[in-house]
PDB file of N, CA and C in Angstrom:
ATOM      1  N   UNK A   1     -88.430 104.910 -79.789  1.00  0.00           N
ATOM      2  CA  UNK A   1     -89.863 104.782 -79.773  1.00  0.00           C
ATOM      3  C   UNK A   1     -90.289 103.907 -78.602  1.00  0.00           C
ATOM      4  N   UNK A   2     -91.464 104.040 -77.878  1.00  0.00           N
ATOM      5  CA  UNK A   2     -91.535 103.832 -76.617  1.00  0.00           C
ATOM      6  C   UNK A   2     -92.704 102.142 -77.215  1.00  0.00           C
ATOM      7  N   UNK A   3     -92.760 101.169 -76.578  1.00  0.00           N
ATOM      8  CA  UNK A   3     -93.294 100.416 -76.434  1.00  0.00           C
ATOM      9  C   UNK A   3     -94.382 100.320 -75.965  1.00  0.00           C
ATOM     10  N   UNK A   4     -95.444 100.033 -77.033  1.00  0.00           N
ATOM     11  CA  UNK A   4     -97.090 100.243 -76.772  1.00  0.00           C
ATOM     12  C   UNK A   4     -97.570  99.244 -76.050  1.00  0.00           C
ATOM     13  N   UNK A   5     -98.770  99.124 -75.170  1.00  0.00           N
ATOM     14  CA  UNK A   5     -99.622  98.229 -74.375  1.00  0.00           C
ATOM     15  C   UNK A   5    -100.469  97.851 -75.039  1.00  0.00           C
ATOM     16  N   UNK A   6    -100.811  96.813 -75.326  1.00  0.00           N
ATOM     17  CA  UNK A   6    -102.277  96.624 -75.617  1.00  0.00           C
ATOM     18  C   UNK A   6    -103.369  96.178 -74.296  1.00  0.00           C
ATOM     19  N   UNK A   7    -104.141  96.972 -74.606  1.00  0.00           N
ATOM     20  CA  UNK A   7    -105.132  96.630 -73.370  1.00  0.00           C
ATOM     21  C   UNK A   7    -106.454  96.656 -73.558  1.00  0.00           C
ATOM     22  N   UNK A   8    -106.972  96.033 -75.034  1.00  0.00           N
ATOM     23  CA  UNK A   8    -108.424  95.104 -75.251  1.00  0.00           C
ATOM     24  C   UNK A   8    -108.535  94.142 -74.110  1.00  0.00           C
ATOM     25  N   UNK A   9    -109.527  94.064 -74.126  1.00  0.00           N
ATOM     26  CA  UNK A   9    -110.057  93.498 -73.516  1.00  0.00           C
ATOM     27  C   UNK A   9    -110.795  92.002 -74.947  1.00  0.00           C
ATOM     28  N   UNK A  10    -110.008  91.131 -74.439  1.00  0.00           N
ATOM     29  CA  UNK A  10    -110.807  89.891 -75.608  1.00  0.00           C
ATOM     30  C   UNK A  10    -111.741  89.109 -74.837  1.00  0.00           C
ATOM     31  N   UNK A  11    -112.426  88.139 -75.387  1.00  0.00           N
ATOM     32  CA  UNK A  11    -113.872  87.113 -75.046  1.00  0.00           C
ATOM     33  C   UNK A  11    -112.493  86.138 -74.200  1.00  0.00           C
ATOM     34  N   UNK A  12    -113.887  85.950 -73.470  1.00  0.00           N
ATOM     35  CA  UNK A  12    -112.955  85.187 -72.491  1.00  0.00           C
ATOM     36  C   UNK A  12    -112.815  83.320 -72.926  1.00  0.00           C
ATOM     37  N   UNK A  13    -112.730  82.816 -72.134  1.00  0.00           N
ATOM     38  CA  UNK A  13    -111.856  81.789 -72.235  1.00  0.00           C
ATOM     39  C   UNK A  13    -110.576  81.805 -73.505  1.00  0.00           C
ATOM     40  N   UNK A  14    -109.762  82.454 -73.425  1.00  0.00           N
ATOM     41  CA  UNK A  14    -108.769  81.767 -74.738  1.00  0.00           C
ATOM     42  C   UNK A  14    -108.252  81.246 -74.542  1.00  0.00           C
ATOM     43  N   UNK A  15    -107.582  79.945 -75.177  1.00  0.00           N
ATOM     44  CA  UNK A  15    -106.445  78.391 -75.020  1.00  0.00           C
ATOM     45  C   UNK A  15    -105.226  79.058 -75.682  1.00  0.00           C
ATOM     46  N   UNK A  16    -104.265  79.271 -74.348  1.00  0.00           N
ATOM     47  CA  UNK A  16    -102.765  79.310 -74.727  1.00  0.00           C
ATOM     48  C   UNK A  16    -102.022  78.111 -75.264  1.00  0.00           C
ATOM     49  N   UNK A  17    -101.210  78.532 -76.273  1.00  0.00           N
ATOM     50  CA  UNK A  17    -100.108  76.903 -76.365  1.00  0.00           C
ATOM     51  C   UNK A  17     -98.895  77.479 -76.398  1.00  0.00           C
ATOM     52  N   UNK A  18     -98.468  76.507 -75.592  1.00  0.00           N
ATOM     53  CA  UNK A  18     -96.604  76.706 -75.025  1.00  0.00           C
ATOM     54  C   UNK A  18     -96.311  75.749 -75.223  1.00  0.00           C
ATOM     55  N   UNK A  19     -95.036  76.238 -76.568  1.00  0.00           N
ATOM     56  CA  UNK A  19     -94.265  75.302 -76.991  1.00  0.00           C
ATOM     57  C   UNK A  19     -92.785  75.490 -76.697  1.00  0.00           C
ATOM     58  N   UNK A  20     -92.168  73.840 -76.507  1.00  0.00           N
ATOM     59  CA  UNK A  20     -90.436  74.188 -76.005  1.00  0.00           C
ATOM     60  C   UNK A  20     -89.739  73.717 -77.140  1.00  0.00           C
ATOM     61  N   UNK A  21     -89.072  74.365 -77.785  1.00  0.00           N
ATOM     62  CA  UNK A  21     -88.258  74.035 -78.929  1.00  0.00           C
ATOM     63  C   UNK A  21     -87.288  73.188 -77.777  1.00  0.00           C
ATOM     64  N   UNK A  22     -86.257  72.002 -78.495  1.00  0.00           N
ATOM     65  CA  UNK A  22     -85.785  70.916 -77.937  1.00  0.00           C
ATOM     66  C   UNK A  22     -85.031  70.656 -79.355  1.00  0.00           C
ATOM     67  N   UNK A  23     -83.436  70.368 -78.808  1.00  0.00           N
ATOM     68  CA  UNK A  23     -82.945  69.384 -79.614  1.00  0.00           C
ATOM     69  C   UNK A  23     -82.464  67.972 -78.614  1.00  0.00           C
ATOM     70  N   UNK A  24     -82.392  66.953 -79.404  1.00  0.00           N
ATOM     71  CA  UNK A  24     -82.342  65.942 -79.099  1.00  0.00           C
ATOM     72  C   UNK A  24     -81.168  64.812 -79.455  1.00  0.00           C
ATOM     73  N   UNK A  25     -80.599  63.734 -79.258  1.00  0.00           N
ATOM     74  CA  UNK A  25     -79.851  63.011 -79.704  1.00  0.00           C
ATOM     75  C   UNK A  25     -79.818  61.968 -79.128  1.00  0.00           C
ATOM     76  N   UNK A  26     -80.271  60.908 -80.393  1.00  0.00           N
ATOM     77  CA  UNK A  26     -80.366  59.405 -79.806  1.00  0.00           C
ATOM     78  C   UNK A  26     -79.109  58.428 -80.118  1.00  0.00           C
ATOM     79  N   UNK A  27     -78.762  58.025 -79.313  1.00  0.00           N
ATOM     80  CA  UNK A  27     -77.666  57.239 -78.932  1.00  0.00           C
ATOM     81  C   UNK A  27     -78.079  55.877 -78.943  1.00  0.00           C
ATOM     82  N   UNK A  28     -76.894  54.819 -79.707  1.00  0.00           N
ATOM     83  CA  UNK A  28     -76.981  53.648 -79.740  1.00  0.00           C
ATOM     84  C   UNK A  28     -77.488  52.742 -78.835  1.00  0.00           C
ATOM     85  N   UNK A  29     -77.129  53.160 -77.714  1.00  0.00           N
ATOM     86  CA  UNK A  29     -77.564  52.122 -76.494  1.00  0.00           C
ATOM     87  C   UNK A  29     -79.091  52.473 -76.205  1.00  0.00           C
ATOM     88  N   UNK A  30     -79.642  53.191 -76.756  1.00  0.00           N
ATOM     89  CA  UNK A  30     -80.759  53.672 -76.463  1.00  0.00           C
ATOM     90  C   UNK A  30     -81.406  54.854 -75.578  1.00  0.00           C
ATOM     91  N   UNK A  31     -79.962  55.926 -75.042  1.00  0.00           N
ATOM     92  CA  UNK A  31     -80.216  56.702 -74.303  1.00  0.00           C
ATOM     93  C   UNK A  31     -80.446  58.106 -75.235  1.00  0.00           C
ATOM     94  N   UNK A  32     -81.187  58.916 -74.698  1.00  0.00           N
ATOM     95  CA  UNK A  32     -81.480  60.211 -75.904  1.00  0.00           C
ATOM     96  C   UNK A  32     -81.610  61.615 -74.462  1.00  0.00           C
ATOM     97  N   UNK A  33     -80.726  62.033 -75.278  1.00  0.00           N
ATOM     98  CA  UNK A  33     -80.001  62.922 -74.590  1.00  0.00           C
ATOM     99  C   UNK A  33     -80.712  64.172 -75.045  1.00  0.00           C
ATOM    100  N   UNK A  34     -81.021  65.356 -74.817  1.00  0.00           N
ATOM    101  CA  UNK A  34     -82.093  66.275 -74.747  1.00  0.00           C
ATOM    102  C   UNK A  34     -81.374  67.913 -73.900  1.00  0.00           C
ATOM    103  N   UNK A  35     -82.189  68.617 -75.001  1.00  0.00           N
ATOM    104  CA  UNK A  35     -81.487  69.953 -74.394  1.00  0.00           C
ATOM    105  C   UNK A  35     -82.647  71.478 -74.699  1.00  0.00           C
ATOM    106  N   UNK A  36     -82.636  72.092 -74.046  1.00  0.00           N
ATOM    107  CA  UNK A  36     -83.408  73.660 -74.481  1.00  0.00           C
ATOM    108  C   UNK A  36     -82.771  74.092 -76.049  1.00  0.00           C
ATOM    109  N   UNK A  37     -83.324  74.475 -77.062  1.00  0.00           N
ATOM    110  CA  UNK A  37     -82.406  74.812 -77.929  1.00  0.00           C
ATOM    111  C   UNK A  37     -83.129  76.497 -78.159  1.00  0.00           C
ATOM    112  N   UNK A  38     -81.590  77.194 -77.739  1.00  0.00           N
ATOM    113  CA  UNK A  38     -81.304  78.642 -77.475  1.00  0.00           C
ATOM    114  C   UNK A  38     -81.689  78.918 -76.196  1.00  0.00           C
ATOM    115  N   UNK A  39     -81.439  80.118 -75.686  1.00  0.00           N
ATOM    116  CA  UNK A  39     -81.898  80.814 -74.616  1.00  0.00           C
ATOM    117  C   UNK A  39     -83.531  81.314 -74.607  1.00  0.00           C
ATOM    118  N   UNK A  40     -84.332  81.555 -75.726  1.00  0.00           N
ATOM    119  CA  UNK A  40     -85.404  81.671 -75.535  1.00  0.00           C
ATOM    120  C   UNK A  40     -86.236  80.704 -76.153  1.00  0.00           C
ATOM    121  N   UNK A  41     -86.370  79.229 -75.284  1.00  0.00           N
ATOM    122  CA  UNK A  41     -86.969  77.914 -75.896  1.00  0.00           C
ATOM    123  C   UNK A  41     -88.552  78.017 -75.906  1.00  0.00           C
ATOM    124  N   UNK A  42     -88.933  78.482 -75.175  1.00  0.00           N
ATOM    125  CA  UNK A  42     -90.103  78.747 -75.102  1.00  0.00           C
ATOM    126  C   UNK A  42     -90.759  79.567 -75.718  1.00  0.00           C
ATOM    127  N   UNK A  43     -92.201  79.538 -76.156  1.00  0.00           N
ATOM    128  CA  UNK A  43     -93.163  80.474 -76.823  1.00  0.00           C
ATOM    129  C   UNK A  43     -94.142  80.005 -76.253  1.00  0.00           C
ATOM    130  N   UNK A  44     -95.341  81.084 -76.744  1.00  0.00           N
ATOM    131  CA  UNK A  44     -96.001  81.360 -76.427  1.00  0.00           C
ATOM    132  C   UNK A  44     -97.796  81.613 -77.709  1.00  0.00           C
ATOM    133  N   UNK A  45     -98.399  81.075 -77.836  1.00  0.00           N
ATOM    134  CA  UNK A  45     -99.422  81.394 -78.961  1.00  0.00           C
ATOM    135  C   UNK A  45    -100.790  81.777 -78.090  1.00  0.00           C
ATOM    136  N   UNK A  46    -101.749  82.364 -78.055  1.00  0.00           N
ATOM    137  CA  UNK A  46    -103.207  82.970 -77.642  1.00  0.00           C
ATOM    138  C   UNK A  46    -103.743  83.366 -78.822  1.00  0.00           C
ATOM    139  N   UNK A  47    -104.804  82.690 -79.591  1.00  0.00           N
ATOM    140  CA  UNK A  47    -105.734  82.337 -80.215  1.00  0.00           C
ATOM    141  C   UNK A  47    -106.373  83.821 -79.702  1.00  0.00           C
ATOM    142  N   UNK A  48    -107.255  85.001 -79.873  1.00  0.00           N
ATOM    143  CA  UNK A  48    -108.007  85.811 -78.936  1.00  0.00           C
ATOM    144  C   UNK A  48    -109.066  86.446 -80.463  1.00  0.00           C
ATOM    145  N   UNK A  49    -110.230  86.319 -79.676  1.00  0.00           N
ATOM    146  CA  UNK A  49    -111.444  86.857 -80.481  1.00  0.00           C
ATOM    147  C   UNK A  49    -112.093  88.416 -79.409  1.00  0.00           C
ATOM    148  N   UNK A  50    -112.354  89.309 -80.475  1.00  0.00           N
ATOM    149  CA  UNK A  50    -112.934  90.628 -79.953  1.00  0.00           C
ATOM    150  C   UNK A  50    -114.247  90.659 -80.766  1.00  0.00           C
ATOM    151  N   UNK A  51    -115.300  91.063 -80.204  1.00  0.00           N
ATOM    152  CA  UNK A  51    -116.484  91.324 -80.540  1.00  0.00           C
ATOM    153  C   UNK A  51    -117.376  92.644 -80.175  1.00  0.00           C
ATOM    154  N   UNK A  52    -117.631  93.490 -81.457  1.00  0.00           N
ATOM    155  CA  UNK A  52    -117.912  94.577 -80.769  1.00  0.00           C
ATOM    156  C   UNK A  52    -118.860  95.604 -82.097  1.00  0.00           C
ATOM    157  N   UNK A  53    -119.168  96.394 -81.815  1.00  0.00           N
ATOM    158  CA  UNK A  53    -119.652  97.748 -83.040  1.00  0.00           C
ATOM    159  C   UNK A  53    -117.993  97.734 -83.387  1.00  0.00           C
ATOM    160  N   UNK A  54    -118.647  98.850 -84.666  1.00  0.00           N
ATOM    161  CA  UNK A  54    -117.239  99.403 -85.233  1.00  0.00           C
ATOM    162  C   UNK A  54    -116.659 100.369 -84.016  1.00  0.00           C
ATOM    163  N   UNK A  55    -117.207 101.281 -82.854  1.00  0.00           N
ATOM    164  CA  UNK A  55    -116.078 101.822 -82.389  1.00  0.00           C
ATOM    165  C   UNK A  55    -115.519 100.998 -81.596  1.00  0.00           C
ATOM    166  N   UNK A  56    -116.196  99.684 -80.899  1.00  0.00           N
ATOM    167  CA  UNK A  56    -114.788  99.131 -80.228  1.00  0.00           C
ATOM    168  C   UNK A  56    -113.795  98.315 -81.296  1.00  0.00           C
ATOM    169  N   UNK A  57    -114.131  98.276 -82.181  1.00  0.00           N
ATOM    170  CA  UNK A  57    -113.183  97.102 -83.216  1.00  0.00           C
ATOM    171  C   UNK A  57    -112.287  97.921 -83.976  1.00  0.00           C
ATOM    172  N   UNK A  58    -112.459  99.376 -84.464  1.00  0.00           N
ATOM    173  CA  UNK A  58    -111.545 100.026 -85.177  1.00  0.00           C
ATOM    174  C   UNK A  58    -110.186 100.420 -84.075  1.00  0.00           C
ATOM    175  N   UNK A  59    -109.897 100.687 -82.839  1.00  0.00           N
ATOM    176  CA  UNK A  59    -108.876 100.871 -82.261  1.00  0.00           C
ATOM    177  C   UNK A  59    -108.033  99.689 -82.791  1.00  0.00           C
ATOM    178  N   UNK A  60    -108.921  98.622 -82.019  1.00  0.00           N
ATOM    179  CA  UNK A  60    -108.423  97.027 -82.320  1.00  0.00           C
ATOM    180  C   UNK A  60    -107.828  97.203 -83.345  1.00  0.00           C
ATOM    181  N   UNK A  61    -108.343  97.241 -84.826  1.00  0.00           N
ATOM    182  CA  UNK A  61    -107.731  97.435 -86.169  1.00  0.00           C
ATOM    183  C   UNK A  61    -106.375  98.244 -86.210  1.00  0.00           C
ATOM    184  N   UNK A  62    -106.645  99.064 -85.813  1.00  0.00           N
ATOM    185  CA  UNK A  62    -105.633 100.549 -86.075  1.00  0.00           C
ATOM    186  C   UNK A  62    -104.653  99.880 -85.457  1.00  0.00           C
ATOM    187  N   UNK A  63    -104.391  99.299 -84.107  1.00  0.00           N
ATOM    188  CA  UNK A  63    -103.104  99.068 -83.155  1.00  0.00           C
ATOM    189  C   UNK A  63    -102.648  98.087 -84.034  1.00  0.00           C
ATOM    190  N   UNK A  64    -103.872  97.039 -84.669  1.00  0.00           N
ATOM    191  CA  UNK A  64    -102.859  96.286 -85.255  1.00  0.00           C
ATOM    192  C   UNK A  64    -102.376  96.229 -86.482  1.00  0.00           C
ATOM    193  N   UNK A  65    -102.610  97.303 -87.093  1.00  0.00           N
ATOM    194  CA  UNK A  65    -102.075  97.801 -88.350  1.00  0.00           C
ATOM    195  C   UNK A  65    -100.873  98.730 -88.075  1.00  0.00           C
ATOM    196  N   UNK A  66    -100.889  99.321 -86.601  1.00  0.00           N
ATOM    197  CA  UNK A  66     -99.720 100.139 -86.465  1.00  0.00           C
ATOM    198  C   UNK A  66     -98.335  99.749 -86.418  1.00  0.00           C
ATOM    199  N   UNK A  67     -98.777  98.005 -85.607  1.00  0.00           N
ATOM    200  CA  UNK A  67     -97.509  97.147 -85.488  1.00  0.00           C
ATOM    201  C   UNK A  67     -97.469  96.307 -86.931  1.00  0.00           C
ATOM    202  N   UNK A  68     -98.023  96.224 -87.463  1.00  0.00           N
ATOM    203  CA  UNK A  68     -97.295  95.633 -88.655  1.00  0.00           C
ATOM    204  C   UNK A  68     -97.002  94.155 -88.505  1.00  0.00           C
ATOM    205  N   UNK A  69     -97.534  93.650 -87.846  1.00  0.00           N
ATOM    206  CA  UNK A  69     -97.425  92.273 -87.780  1.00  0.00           C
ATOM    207  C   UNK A  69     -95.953  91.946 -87.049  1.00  0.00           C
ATOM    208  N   UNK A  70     -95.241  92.405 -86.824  1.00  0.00           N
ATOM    209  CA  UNK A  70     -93.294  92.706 -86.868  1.00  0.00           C
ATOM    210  C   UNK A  70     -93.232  92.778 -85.905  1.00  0.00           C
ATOM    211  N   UNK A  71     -93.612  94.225 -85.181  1.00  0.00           N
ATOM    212  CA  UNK A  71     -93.115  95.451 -83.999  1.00  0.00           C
ATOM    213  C   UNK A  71     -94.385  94.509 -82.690  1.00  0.00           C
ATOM    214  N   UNK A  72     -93.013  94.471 -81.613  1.00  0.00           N
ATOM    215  CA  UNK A  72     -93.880  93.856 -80.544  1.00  0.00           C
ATOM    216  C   UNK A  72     -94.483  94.579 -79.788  1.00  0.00           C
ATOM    217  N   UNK A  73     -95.480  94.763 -78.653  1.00  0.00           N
ATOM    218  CA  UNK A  73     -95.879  95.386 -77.901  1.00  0.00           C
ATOM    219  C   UNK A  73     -96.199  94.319 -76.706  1.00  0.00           C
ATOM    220  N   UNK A  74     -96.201  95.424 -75.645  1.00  0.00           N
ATOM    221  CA  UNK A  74     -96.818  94.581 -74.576  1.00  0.00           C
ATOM    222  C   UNK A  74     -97.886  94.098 -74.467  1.00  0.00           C
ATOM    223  N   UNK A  75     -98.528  93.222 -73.377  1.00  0.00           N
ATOM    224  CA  UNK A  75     -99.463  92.644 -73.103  1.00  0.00           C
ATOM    225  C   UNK A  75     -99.474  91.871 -72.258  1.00  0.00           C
ATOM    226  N   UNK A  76    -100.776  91.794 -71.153  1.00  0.00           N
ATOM    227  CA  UNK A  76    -100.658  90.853 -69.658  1.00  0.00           C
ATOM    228  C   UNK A  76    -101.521  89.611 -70.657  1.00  0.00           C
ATOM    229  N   UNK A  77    -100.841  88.617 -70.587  1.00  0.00           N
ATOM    230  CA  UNK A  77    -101.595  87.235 -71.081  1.00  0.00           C
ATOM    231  C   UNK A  77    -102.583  86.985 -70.189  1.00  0.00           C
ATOM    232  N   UNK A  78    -103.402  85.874 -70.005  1.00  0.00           N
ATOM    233  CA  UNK A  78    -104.663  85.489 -69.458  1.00  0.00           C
ATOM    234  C   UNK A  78    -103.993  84.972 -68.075  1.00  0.00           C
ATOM    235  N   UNK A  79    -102.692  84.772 -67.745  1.00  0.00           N
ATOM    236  CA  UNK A  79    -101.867  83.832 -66.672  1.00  0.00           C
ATOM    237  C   UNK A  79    -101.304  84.984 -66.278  1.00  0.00           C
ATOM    238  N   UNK A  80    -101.799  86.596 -66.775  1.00  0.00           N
ATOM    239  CA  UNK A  80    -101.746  88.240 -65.616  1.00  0.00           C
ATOM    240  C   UNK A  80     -99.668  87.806 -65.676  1.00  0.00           C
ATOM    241  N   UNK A  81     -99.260  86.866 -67.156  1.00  0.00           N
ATOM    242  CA  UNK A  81     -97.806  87.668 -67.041  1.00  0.00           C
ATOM    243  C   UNK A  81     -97.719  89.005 -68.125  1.00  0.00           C
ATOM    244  N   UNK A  82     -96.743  89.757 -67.829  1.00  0.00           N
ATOM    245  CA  UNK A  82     -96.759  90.841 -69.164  1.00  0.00           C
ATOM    246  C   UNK A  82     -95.280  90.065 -69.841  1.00  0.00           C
ATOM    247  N   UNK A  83     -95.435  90.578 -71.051  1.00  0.00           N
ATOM    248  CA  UNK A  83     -94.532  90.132 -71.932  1.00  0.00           C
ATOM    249  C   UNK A  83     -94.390  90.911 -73.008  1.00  0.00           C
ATOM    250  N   UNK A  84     -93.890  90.420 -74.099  1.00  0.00           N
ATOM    251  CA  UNK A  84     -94.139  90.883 -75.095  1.00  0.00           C
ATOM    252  C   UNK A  84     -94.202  90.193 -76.435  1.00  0.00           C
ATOM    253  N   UNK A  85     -95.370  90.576 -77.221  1.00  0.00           N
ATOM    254  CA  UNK A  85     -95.937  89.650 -78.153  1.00  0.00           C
ATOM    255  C   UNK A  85     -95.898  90.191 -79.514  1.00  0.00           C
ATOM    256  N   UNK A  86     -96.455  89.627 -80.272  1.00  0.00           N
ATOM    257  CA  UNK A  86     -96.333  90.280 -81.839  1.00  0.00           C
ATOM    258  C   UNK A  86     -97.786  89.509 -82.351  1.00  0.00           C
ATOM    259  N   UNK A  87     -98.465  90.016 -83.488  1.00  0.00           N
ATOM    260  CA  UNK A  87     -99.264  89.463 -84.233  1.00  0.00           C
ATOM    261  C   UNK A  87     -98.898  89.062 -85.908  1.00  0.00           C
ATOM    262  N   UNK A  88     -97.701  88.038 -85.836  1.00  0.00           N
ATOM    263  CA  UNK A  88     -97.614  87.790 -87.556  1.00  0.00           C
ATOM    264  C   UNK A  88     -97.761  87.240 -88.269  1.00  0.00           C
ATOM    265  N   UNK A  89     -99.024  86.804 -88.373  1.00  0.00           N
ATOM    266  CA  UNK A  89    -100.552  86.344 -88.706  1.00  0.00           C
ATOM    267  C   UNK A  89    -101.177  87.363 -89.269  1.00  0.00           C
ATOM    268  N   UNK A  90    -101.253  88.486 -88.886  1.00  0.00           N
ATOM    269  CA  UNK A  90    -102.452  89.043 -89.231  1.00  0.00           C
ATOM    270  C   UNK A  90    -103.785  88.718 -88.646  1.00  0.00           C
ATOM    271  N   UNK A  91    -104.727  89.165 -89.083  1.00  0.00           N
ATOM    272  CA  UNK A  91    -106.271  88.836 -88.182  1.00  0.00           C
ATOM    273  C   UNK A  91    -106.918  88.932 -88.889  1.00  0.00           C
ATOM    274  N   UNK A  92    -108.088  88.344 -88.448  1.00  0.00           N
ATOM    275  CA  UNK A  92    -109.531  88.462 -89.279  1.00  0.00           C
ATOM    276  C   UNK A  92    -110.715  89.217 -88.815  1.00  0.00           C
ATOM    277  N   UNK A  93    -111.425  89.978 -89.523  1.00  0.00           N
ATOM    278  CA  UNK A  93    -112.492  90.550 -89.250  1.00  0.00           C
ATOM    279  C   UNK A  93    -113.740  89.961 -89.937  1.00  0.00           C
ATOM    280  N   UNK A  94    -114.759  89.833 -89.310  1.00  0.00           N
ATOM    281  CA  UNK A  94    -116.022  89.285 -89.741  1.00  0.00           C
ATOM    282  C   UNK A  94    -117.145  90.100 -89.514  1.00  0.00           C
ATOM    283  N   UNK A  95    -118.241  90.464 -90.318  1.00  0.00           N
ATOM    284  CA  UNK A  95    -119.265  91.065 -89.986  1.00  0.00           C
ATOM    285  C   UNK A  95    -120.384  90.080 -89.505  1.00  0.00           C
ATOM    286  N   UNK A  96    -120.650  90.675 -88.473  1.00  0.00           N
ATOM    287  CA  UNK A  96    -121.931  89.121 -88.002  1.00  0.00           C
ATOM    288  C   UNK A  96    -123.226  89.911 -88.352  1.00  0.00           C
ATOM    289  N   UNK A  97    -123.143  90.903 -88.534  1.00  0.00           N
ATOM    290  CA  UNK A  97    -124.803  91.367 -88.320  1.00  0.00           C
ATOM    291  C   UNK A  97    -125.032  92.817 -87.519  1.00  0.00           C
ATOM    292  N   UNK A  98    -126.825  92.974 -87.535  1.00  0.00           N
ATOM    293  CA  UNK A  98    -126.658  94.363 -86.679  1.00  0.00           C
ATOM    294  C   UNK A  98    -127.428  93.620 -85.583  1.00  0.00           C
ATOM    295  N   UNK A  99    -126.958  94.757 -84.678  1.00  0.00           N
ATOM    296  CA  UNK A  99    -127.566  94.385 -83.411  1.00  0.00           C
ATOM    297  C   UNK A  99    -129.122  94.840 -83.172  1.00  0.00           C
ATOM    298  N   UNK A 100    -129.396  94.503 -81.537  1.00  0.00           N
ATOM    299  CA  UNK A 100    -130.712  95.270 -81.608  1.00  0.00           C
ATOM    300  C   UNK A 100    -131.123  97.023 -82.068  1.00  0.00           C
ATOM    301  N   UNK A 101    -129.785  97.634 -81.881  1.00  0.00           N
ATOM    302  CA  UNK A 101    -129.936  99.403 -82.423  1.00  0.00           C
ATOM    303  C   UNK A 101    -129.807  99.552 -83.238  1.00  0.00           C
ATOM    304  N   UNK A 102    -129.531  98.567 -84.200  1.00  0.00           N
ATOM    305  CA  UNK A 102    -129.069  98.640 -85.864  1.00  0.00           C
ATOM    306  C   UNK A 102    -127.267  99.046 -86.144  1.00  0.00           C
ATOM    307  N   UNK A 103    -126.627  98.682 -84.957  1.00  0.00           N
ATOM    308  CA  UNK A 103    -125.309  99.044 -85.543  1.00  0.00           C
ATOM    309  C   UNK A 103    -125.224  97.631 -86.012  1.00  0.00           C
ATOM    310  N   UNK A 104    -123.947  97.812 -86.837  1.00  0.00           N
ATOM    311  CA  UNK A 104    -123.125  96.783 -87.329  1.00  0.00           C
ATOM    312  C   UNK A 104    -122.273  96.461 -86.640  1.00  0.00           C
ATOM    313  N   UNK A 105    -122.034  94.695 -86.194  1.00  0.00           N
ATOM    314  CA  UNK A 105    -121.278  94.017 -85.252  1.00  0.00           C
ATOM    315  C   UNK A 105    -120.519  93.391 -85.686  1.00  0.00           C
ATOM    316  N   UNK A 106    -119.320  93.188 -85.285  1.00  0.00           N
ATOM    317  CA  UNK A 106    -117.786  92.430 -86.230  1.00  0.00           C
ATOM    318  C   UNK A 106    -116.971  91.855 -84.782  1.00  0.00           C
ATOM    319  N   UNK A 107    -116.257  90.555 -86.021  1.00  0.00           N
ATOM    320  CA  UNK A 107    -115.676  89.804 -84.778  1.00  0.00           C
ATOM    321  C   UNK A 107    -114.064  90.145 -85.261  1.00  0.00           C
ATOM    322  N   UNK A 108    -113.455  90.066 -84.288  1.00  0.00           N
ATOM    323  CA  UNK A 108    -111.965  90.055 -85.044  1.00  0.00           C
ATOM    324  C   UNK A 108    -111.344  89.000 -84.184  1.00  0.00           C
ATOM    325  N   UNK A 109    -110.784  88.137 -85.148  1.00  0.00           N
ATOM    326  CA  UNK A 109    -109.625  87.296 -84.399  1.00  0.00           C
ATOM    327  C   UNK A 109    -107.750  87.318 -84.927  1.00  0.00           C
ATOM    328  N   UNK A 110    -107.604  86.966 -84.126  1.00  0.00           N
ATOM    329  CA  UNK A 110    -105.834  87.156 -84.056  1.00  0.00           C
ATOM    330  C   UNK A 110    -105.191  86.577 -83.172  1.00  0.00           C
ATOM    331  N   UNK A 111    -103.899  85.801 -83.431  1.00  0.00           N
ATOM    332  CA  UNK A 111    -103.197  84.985 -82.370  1.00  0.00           C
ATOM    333  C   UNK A 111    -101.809  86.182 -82.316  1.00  0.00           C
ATOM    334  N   UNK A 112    -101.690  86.165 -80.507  1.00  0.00           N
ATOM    335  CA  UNK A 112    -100.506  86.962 -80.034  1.00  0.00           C
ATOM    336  C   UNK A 112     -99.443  85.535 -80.214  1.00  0.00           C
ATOM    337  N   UNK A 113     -98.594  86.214 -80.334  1.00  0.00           N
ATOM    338  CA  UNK A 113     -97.197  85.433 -80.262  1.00  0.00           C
ATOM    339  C   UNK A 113     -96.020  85.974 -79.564  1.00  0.00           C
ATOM    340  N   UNK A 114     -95.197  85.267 -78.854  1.00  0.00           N
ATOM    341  CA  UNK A 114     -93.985  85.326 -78.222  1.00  0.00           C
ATOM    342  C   UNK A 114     -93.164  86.371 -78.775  1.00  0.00           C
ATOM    343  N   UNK A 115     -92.800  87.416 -78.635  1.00  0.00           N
ATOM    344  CA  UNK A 115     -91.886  87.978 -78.956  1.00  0.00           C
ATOM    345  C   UNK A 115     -90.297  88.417 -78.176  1.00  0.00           C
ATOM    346  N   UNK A 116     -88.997  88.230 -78.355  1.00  0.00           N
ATOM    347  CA  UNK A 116     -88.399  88.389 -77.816  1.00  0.00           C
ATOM    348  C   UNK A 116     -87.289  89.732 -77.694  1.00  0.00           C
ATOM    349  N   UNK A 117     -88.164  90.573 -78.644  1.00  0.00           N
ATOM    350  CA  UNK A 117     -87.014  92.055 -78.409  1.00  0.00           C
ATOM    351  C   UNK A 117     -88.402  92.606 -79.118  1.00  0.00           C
ATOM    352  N   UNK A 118     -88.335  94.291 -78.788  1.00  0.00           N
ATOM    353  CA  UNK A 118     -89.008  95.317 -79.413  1.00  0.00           C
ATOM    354  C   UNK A 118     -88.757  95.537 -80.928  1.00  0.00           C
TER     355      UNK A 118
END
């Protein structure tokens, strides 16, 4: 099975957090000795909100019901790297209201996460 893109477009500004897993060991004399722990120490979290009618928000929905919270897909983060991420969290949808044409407007939020295999 071929590896899907996601390519919403989310509200802009989102705050990435990159975290380095680390083990550590403190020593009597006071020296603490420090290391990457595994080959993939790093992650990755993006917080991302979409705002839209129901036809831009139901794709949104669908892709992320297709992955299952599990199955990673691609994606260029806000720092234009591609990678690959997962959502296993789940997301939220909110109805805010109708707009000026009378559709109904919904927010969805969801944090991408680091993923390291398909």
């Amino acid at each position: 099975m071929a590896i899907e893109t996601f390519s919403f477009c989310p509200r802009v500004n989102p705050e990435g957090a990159f975290t380095q897993r680390t083990r550590s060991i403190q020593f009597g004399d006071g020296y603490t000795q420090r290391a990457g722990d595994g080959i993939n120490s790093e992650s990755q979290g993006w917080p991302l909100t979409f705002v839209g009618d129901h036809v831009h928000i139901q794709p949104i929905i669908a892709f992320l019901r297709r992955h299952n919270g599990y199955t990673a897909f691609q994606w260029v983060n806000p720092l234009t790297e591609l990678g690959l991420y997962c959502c296993p969290d789940g997301f939220n949808v909110t109805a805010l209201g109708k707009n000026s044409r009378g559709d109904q407007v919904f927010q969805l939020t969801a944090t991408f996460v680091t993923a390291y295999h398909p």
